[in-house]
PDB file of N, CA and C in Angstrom:
ATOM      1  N   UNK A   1       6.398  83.710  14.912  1.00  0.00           N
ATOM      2  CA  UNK A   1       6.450  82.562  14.055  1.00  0.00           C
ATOM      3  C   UNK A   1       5.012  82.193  13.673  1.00  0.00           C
ATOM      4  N   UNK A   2       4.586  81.886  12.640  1.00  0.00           N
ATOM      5  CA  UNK A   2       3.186  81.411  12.088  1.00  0.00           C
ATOM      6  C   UNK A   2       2.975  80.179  12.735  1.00  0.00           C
ATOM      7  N   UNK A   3       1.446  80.049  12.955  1.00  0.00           N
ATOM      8  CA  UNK A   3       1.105  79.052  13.484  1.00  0.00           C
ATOM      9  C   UNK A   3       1.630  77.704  12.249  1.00  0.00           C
ATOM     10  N   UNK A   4       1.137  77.979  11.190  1.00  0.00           N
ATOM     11  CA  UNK A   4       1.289  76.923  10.166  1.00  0.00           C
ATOM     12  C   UNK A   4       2.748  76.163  10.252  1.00  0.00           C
ATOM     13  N   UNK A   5       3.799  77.333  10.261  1.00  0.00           N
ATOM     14  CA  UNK A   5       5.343  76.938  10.091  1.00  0.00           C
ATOM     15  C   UNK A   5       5.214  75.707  11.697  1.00  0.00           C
ATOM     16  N   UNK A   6       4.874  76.364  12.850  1.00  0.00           N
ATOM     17  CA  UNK A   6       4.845  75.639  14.392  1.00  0.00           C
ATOM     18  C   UNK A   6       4.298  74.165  14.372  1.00  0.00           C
ATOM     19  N   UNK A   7       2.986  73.861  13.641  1.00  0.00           N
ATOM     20  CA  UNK A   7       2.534  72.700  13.205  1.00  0.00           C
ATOM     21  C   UNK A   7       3.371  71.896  12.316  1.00  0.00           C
ATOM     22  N   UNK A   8       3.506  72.201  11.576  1.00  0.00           N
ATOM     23  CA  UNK A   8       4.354  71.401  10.190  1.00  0.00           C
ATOM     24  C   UNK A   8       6.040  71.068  10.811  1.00  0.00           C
ATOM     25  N   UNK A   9       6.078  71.960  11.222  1.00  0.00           N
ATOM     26  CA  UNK A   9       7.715  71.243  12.237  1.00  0.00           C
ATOM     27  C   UNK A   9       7.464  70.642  13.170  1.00  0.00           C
ATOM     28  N   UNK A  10       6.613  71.327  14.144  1.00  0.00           N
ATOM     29  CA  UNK A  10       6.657  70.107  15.531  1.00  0.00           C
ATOM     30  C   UNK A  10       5.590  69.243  16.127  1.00  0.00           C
ATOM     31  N   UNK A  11       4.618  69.910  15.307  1.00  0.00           N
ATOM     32  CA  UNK A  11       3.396  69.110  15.691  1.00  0.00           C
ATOM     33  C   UNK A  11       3.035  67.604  14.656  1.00  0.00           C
ATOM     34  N   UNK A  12       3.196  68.516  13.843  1.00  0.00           N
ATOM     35  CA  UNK A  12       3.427  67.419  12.424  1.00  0.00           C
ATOM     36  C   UNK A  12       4.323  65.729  12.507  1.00  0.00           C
ATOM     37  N   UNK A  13       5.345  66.519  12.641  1.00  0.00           N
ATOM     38  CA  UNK A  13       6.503  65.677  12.596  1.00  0.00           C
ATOM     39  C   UNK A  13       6.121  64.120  13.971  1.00  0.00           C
ATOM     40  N   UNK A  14       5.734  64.749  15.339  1.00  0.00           N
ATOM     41  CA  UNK A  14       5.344  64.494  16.224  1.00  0.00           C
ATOM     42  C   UNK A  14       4.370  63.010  16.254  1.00  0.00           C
ATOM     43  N   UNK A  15       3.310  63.467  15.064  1.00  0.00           N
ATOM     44  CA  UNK A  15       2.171  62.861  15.068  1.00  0.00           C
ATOM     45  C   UNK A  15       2.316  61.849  13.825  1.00  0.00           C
ATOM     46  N   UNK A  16       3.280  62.189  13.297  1.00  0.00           N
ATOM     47  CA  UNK A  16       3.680  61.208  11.822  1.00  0.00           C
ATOM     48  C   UNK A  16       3.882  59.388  12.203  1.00  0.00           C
ATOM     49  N   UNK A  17       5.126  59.740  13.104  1.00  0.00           N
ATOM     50  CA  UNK A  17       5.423  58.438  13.860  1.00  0.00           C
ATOM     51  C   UNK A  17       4.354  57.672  14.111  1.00  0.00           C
ATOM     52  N   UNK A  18       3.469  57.533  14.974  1.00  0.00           N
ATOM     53  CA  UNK A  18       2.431  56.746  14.911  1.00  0.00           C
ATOM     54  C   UNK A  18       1.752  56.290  13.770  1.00  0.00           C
ATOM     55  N   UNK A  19       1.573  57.338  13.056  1.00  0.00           N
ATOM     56  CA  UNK A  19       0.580  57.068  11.912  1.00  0.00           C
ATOM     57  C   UNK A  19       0.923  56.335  10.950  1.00  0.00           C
ATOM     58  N   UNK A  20       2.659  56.216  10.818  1.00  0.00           N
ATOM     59  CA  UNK A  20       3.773  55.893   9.887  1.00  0.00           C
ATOM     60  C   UNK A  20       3.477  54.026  10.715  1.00  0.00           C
ATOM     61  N   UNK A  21       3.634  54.452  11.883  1.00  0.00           N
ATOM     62  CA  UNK A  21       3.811  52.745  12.599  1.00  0.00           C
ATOM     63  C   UNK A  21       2.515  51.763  11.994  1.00  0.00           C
ATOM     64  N   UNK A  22       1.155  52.530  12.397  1.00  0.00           N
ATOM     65  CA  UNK A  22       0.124  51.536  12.286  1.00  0.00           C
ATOM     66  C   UNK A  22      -0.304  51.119  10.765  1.00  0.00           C
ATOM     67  N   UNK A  23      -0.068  51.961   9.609  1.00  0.00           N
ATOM     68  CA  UNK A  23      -0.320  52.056   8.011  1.00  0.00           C
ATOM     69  C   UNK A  23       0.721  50.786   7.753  1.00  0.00           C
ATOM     70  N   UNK A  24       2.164  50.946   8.280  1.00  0.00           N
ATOM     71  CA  UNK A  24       2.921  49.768   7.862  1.00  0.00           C
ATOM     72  C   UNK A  24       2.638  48.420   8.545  1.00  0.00           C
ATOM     73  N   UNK A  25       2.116  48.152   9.692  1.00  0.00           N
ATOM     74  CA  UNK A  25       1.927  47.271  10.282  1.00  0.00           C
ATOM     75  C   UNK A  25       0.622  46.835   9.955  1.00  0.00           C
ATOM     76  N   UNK A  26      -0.345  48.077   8.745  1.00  0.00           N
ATOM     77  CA  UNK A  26      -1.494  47.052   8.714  1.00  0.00           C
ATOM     78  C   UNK A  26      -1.426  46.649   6.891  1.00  0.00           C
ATOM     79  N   UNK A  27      -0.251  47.228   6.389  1.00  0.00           N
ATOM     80  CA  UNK A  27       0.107  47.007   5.419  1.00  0.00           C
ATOM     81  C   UNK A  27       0.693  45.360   5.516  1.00  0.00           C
ATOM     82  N   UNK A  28       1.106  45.047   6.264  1.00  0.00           N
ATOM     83  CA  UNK A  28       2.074  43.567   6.746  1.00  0.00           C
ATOM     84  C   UNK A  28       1.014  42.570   6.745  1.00  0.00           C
ATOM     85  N   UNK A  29      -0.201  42.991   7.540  1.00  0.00           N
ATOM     86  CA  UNK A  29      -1.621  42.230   8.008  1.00  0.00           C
ATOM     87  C   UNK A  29      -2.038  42.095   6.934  1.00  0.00           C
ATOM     88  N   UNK A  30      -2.332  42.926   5.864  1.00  0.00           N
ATOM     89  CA  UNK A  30      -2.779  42.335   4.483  1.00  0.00           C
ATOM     90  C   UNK A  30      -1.946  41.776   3.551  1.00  0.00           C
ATOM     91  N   UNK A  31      -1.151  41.387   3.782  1.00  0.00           N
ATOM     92  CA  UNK A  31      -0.156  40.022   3.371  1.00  0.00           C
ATOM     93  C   UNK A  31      -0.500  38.949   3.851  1.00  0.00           C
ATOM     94  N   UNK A  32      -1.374  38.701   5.312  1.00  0.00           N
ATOM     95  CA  UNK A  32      -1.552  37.853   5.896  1.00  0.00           C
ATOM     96  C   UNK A  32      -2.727  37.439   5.290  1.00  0.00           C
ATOM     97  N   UNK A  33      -3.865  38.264   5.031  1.00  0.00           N
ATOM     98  CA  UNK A  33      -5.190  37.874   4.507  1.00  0.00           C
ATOM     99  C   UNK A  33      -5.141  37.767   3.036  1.00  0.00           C
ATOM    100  N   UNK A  34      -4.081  37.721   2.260  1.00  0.00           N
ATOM    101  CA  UNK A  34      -4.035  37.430   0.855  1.00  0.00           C
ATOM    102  C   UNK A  34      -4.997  36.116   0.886  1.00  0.00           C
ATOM    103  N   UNK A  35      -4.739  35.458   1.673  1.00  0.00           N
ATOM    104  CA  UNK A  35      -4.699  33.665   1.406  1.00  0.00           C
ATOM    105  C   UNK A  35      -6.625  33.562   1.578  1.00  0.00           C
ATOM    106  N   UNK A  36      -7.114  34.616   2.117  1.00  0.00           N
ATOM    107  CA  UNK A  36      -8.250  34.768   2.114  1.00  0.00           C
ATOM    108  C   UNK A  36      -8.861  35.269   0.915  1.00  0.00           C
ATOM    109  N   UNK A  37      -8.566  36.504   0.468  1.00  0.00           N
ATOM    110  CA  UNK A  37      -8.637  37.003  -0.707  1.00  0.00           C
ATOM    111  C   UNK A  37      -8.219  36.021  -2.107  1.00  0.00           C
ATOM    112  N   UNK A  38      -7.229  35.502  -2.416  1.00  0.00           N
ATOM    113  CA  UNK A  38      -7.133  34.844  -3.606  1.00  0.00           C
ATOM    114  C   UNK A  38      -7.729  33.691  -3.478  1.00  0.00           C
ATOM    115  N   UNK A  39      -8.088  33.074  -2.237  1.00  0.00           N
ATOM    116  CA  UNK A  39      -9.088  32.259  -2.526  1.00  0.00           C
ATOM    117  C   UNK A  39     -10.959  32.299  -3.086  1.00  0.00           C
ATOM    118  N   UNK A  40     -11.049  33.348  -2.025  1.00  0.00           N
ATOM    119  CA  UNK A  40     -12.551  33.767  -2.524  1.00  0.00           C
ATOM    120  C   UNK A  40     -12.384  34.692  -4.010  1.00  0.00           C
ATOM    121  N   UNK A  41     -11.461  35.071  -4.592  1.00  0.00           N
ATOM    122  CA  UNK A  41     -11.468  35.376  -6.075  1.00  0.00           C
ATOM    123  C   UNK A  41     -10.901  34.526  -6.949  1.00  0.00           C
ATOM    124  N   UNK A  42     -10.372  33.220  -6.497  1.00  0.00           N
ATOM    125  CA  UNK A  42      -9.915  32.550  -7.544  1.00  0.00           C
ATOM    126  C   UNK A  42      -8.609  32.787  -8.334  1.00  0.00           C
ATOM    127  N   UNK A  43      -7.773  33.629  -7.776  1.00  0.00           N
ATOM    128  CA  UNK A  43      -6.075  34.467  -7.999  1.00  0.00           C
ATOM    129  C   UNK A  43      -5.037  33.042  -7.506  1.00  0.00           C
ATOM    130  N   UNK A  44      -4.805  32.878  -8.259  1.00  0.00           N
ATOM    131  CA  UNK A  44      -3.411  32.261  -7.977  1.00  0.00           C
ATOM    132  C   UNK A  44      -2.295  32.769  -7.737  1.00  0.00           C
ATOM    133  N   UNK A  45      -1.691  32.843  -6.322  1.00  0.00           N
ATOM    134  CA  UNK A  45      -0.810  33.693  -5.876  1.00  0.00           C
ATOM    135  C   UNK A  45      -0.206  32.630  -4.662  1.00  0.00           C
ATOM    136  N   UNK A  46       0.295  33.143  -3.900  1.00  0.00           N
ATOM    137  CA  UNK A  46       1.074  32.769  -2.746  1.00  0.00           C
ATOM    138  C   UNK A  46       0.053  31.899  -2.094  1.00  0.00           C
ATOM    139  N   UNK A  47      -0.743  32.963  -1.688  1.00  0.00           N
ATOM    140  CA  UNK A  47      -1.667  32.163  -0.489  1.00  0.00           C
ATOM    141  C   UNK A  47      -2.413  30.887  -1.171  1.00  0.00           C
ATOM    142  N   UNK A  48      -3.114  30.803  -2.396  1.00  0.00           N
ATOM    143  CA  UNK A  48      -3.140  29.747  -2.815  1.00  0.00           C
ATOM    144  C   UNK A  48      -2.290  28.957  -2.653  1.00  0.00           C
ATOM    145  N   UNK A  49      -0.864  28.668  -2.849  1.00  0.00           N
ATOM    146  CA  UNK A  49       0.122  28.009  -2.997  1.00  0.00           C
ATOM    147  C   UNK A  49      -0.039  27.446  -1.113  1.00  0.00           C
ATOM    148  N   UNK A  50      -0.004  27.985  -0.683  1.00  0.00           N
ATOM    149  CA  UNK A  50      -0.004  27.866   0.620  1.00  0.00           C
ATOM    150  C   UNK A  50      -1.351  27.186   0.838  1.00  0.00           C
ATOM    151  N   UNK A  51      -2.585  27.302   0.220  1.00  0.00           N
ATOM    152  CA  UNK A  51      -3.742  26.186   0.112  1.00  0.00           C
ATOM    153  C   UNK A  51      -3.466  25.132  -0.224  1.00  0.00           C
ATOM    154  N   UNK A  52      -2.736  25.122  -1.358  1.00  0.00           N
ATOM    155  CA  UNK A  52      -2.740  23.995  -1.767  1.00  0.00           C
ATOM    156  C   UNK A  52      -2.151  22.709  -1.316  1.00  0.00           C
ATOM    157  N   UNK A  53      -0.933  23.547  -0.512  1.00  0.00           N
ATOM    158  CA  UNK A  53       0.278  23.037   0.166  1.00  0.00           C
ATOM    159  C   UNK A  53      -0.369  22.350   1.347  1.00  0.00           C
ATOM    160  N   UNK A  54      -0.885  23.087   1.630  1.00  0.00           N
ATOM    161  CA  UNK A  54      -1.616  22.885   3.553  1.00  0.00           C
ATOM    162  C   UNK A  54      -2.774  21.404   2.497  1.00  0.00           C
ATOM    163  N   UNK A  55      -3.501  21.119   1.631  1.00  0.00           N
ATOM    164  CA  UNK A  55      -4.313  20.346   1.384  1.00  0.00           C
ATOM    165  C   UNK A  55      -3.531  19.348   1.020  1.00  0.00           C
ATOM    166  N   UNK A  56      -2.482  19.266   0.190  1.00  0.00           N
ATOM    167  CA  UNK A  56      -1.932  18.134  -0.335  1.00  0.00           C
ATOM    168  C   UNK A  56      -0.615  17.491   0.674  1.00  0.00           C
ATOM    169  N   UNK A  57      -0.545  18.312   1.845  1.00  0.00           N
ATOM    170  CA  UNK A  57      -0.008  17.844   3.038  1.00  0.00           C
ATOM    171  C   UNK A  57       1.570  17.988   2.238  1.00  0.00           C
ATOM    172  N   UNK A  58       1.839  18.702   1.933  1.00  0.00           N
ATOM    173  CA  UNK A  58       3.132  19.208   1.236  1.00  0.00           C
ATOM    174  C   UNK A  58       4.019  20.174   2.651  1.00  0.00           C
ATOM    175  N   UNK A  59       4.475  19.857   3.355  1.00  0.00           N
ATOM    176  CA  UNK A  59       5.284  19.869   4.291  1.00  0.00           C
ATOM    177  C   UNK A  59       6.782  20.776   3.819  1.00  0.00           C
ATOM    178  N   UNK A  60       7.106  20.242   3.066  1.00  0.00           N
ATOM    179  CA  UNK A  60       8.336  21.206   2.381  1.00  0.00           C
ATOM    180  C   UNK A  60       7.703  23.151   1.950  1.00  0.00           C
ATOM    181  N   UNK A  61       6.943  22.743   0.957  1.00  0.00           N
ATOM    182  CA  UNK A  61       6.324  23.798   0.719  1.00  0.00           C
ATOM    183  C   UNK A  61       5.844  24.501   1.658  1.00  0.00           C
ATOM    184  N   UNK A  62       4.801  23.852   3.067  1.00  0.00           N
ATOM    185  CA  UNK A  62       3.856  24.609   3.705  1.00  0.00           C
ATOM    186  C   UNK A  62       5.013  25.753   4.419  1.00  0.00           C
ATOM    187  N   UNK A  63       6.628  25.472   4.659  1.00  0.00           N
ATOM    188  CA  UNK A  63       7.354  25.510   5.736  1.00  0.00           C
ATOM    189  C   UNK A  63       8.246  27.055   4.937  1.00  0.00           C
ATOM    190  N   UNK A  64       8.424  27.031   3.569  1.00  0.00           N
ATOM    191  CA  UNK A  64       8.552  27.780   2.562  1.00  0.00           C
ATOM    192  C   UNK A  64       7.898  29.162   2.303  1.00  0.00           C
ATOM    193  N   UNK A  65       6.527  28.923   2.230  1.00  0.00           N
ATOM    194  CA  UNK A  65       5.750  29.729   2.321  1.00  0.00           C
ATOM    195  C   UNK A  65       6.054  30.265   3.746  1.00  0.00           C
ATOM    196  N   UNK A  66       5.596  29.459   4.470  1.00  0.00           N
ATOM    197  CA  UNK A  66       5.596  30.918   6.255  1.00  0.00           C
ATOM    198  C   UNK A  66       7.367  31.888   5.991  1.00  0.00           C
ATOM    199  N   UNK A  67       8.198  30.808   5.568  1.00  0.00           N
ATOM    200  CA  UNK A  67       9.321  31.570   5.610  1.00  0.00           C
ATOM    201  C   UNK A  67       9.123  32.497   4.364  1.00  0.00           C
ATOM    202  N   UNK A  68       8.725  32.620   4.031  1.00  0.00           N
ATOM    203  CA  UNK A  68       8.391  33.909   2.711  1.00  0.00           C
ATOM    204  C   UNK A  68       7.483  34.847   3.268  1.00  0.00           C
ATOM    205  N   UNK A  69       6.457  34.668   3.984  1.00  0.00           N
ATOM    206  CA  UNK A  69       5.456  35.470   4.425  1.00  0.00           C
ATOM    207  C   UNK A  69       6.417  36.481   5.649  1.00  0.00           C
ATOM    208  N   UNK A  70       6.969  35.634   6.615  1.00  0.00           N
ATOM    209  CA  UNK A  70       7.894  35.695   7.742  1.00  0.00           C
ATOM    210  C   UNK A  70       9.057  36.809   7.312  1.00  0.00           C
ATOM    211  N   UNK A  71       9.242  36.745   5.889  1.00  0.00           N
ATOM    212  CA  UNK A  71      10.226  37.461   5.690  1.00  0.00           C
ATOM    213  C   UNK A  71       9.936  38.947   5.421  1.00  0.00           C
ATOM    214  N   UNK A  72       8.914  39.124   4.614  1.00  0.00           N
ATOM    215  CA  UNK A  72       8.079  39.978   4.213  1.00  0.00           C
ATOM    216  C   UNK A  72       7.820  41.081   5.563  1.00  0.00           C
ATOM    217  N   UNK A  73       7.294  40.121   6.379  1.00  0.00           N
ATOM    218  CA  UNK A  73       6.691  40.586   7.443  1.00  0.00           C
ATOM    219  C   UNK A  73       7.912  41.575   8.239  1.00  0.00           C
ATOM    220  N   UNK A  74       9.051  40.782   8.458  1.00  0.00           N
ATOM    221  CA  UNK A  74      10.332  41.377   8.927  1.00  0.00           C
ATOM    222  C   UNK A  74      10.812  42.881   8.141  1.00  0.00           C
ATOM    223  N   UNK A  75      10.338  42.313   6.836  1.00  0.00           N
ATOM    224  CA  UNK A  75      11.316  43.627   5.845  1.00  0.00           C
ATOM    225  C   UNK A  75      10.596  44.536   5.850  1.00  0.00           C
ATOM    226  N   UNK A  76       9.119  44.842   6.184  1.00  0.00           N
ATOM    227  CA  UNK A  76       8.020  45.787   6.267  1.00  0.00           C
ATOM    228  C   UNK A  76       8.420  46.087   8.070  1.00  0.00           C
ATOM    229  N   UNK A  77       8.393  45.650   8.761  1.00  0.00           N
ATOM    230  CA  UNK A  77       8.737  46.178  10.346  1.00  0.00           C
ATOM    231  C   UNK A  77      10.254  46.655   9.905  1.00  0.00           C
ATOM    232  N   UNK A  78      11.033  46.412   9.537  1.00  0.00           N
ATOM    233  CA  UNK A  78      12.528  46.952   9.724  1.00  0.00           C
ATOM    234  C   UNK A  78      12.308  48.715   8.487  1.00  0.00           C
ATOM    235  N   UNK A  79      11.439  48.642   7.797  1.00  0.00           N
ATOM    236  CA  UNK A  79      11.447  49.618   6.902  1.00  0.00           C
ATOM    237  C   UNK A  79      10.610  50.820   8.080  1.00  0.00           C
ATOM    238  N   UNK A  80       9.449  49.862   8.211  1.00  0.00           N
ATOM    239  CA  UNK A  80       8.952  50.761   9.480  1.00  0.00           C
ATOM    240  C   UNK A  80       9.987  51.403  10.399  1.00  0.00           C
ATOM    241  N   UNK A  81      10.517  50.540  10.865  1.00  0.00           N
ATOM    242  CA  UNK A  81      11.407  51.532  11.888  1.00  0.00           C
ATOM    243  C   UNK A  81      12.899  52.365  11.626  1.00  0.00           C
ATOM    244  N   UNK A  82      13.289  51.896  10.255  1.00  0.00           N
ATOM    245  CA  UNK A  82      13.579  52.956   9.495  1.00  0.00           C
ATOM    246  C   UNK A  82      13.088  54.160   9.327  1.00  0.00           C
ATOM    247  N   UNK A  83      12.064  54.079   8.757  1.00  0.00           N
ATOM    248  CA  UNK A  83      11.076  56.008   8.940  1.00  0.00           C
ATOM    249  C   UNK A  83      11.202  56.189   9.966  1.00  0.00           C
ATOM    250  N   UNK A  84      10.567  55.767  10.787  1.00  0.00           N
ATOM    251  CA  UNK A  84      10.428  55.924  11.916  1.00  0.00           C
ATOM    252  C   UNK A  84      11.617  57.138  12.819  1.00  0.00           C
ATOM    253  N   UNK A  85      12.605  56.420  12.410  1.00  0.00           N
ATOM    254  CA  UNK A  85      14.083  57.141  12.537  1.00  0.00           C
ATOM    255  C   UNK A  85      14.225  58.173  11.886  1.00  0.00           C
ATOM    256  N   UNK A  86      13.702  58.462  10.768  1.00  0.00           N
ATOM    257  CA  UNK A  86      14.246  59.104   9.662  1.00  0.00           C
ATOM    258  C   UNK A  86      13.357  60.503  10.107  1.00  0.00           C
ATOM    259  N   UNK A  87      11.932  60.300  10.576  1.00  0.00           N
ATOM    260  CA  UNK A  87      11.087  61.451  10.702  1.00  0.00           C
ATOM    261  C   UNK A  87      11.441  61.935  11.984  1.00  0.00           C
ATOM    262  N   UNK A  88      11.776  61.222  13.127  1.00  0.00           N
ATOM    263  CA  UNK A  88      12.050  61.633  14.578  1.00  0.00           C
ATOM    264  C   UNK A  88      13.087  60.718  14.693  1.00  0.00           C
ATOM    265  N   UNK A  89      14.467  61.851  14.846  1.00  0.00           N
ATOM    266  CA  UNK A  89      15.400  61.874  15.103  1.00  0.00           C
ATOM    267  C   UNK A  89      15.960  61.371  16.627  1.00  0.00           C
ATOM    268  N   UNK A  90      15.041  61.320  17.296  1.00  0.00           N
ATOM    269  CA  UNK A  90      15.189  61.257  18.511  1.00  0.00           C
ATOM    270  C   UNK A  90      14.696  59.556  18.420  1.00  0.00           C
ATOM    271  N   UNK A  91      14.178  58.799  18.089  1.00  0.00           N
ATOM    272  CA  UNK A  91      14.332  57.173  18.300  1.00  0.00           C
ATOM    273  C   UNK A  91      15.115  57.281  17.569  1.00  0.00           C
ATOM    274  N   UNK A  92      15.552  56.116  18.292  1.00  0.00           N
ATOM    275  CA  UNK A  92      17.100  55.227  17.947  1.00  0.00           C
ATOM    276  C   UNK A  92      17.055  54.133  17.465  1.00  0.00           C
ATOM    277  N   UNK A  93      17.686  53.276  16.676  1.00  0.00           N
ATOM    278  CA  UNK A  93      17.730  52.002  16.060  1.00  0.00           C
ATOM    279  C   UNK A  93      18.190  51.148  16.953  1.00  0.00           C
TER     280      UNK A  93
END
């Protein structure tokens, strides 16, 4: 059997999982630092909204936003461990 074919099936596959875990989980983390980013560029987006909210003591809103961020955050970990499944058959849901 070629070394190449031996890598790409089992070594490959092997080493994906991790790499698949930490890219999505730091994909999630920069959702978190938006609110950093559109502020120091001046973007009106979420995290602004969430500035503004947190300044004008907007309580409804501030509670809105986490549940939007919160959700995000969930649907990026559940996709994660979807692949996750999908590349190694062997974890389980």
């Amino acid at each position: 059997m070629p070394e190449r074919l031996v890598v790409r099936r089992h070594a490959f596959r092997n080493a994906l999982v991790p790499v698949v875990t930490v890219l999505g989980l730091q994909f999630a983390i920069l959702f978190a630092g938006a609110v950093l980013t559109e502020k120091t560029f001046s973007i009106e987006g979420i995290g602004w909204l969430l500035l503004v909210s947190i300044t004008s003591k907007d309580m409804t809103m501030i509670q809105g936003v986490v549940v939007v961020y919160a959700v995000i955050i969930v649907g990026i970990s559940l996709v994660i461990d979807i692949l996750g499944a999908l590349i190694d058959p062997r974890i389980r849901l």
